[in-house]
C-alpha atoms as a PDB file:
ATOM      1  CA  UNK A   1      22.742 -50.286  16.569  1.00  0.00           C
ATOM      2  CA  UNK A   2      24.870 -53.296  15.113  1.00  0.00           C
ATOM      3  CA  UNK A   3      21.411 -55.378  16.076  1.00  0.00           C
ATOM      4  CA  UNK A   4      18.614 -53.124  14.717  1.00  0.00           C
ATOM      5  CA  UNK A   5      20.961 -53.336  11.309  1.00  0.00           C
ATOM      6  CA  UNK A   6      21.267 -57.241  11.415  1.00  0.00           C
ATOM      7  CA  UNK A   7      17.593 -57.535  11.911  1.00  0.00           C
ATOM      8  CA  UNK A   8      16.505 -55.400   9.023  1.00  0.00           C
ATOM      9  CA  UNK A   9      14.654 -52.488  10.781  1.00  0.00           C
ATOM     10  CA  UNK A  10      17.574 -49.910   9.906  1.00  0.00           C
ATOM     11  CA  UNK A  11      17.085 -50.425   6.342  1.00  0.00           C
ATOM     12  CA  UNK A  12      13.432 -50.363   6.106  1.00  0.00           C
ATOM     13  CA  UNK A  13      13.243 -47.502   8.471  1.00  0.00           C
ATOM     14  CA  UNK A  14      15.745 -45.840   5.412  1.00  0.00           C
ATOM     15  CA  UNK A  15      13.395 -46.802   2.262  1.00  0.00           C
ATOM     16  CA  UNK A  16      10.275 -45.560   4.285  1.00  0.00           C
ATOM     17  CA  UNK A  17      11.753 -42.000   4.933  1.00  0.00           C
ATOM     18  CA  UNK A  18      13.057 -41.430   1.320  1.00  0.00           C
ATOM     19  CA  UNK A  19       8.845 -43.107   0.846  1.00  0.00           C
ATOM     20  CA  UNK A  20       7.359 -40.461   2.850  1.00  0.00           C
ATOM     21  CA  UNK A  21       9.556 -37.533   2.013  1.00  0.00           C
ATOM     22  CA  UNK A  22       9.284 -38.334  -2.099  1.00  0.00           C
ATOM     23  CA  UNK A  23       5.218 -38.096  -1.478  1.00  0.00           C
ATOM     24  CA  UNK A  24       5.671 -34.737   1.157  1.00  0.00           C
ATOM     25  CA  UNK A  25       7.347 -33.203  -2.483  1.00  0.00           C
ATOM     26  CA  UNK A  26       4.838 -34.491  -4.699  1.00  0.00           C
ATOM     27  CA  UNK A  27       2.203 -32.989  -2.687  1.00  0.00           C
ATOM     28  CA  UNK A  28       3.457 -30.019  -2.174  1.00  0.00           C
ATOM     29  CA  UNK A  29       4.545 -29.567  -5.709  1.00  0.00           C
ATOM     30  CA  UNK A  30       0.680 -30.575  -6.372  1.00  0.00           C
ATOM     31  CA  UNK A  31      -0.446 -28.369  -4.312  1.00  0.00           C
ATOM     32  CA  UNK A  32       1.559 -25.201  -5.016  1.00  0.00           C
ATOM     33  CA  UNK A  33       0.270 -25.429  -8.814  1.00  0.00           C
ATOM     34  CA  UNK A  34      -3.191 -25.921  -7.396  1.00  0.00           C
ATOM     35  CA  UNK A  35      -3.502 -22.185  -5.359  1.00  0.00           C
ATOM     36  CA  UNK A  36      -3.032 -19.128  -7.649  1.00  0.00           C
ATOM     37  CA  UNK A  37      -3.199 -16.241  -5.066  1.00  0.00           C
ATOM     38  CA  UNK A  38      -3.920 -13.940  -7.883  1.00  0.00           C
ATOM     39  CA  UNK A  39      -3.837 -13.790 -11.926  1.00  0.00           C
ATOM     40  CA  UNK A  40      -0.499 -11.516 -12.604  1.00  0.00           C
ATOM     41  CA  UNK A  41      -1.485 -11.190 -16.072  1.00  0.00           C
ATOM     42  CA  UNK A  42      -4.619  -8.932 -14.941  1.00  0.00           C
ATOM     43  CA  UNK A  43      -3.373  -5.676 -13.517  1.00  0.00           C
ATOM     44  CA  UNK A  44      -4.962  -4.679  -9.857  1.00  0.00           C
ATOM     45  CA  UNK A  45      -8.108  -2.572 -10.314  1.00  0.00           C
ATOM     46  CA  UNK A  46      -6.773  -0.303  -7.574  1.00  0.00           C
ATOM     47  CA  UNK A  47      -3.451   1.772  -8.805  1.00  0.00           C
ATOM     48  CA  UNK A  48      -0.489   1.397  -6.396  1.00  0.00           C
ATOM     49  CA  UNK A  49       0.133   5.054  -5.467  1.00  0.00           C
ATOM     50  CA  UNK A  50      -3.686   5.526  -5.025  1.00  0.00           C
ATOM     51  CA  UNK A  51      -3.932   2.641  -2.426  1.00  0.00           C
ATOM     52  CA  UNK A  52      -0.558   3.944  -0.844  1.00  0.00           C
ATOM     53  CA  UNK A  53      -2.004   7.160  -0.362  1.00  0.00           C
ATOM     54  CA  UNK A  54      -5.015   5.143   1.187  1.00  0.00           C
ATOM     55  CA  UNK A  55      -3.105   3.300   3.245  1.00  0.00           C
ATOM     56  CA  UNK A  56      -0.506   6.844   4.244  1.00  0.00           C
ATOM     57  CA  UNK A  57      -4.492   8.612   5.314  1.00  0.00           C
ATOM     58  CA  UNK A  58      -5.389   5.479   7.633  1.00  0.00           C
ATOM     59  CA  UNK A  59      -1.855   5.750   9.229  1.00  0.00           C
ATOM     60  CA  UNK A  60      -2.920   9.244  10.554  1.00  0.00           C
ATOM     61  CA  UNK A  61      -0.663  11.054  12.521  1.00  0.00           C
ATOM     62  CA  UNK A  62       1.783   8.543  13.039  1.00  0.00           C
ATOM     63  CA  UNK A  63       2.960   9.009   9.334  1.00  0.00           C
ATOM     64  CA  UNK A  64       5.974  10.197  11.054  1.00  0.00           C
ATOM     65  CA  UNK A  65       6.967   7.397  13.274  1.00  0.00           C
ATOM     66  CA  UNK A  66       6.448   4.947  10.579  1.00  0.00           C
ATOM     67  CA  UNK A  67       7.919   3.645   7.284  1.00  0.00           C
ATOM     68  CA  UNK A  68       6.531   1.412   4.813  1.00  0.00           C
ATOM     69  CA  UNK A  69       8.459  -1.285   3.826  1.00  0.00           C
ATOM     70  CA  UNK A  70       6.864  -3.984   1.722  1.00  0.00           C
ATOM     71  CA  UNK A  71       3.710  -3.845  -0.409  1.00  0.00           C
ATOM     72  CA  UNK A  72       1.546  -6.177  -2.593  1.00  0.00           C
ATOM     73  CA  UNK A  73      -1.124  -7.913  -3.605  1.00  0.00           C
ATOM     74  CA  UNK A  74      -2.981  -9.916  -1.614  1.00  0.00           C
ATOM     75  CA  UNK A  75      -6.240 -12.195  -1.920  1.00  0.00           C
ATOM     76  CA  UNK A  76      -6.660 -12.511   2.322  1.00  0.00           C
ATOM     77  CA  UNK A  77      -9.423 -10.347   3.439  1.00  0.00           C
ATOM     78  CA  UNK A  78     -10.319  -9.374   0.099  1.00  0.00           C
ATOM     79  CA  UNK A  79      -7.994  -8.865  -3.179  1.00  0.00           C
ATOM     80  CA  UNK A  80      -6.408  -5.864  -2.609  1.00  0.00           C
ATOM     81  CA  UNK A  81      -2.830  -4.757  -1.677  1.00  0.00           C
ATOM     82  CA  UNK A  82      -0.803  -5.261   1.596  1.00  0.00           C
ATOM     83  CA  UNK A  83       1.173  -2.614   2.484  1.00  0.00           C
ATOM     84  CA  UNK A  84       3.368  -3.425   5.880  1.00  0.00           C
ATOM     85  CA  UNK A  85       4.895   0.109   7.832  1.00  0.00           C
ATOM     86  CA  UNK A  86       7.687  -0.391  11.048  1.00  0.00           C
ATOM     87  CA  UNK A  87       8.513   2.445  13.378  1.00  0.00           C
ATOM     88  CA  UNK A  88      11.754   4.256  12.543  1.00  0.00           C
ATOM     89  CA  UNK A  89      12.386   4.513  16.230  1.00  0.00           C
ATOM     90  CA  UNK A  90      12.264   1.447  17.719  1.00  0.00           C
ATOM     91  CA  UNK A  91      11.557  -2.064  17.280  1.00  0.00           C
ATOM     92  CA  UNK A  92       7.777  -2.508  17.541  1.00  0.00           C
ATOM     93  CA  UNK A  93       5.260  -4.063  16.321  1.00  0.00           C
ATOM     94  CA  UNK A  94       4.600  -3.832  12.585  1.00  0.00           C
ATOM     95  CA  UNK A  95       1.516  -1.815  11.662  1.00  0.00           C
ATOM     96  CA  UNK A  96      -0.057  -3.899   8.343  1.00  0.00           C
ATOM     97  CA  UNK A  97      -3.059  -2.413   6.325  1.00  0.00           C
ATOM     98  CA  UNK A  98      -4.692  -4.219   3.507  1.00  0.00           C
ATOM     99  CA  UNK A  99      -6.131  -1.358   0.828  1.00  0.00           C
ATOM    100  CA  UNK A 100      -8.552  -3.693  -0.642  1.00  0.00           C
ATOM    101  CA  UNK A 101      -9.373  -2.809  -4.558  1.00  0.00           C
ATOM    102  CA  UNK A 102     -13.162  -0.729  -3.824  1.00  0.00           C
ATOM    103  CA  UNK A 103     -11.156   1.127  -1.974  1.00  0.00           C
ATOM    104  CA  UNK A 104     -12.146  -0.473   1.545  1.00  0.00           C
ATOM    105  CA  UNK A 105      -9.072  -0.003   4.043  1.00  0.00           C
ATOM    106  CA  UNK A 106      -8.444  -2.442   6.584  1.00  0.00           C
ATOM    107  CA  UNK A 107      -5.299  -2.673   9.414  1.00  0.00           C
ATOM    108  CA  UNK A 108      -4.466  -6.478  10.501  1.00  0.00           C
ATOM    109  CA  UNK A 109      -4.125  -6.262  14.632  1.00  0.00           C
ATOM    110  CA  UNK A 110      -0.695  -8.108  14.882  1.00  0.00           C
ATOM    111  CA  UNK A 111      -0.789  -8.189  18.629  1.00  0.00           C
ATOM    112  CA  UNK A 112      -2.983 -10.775  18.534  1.00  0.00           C
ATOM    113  CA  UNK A 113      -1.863 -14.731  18.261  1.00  0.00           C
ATOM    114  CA  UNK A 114      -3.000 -16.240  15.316  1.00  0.00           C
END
């Protein structure tokens, strides 16, 4: 290690991290500003409780095996909202519908890979 030091390569290896990780902030920071996922000053065109109950009617039956536990809005299929609903019995797989804001309900297959 002593040698790499005395040579120079342990302090340039130094300046070019703190290079790299100062533009990996910038760019993200750029980039962060850059995507707006959706205008919070415009209020969804679909009310909450109307695309819950949407979401509740394509859950069917298994209303009773599952509970929601996050919603919100989301731009990815369509803008609309997300709801997300786990099993109160066990751990399985999430079931995740998107209520999209004509009214259009679709469920994400999670068992899947991405």
């Amino acid at each position: 290690m002593a040698q790499l030091f005395s040579l120079g390569v342990a302090p340039h290896f130094m300046k070019m991290r703190y290079i790299l990780l100062g533009l990996l902030v910038v760019a993200t920071a750029v980039f962060a500003r850059a995507v707006r996922l959706w205008d919070n000053t415009k209020p969804p065109a679909l009310p909450l409780p109307a695309a819950y109950q949407l979401a509740v009617t394509a859950l069917g039956q298994a209303t009773n095996q599952f509970h929601c536990v996050s919603a919100g809005v989301t731009t990815d299929p369509g803008p609309g909202w997300d709801f997300t609903f786990y099993s109160t019995n066990a751990a399985a797989i999430p079931r995740c519908f998107c209520v999209e804001f004509d009214g259009t309900v679709v469920e994400e297959d999670l068992s899947k890979p991405q």
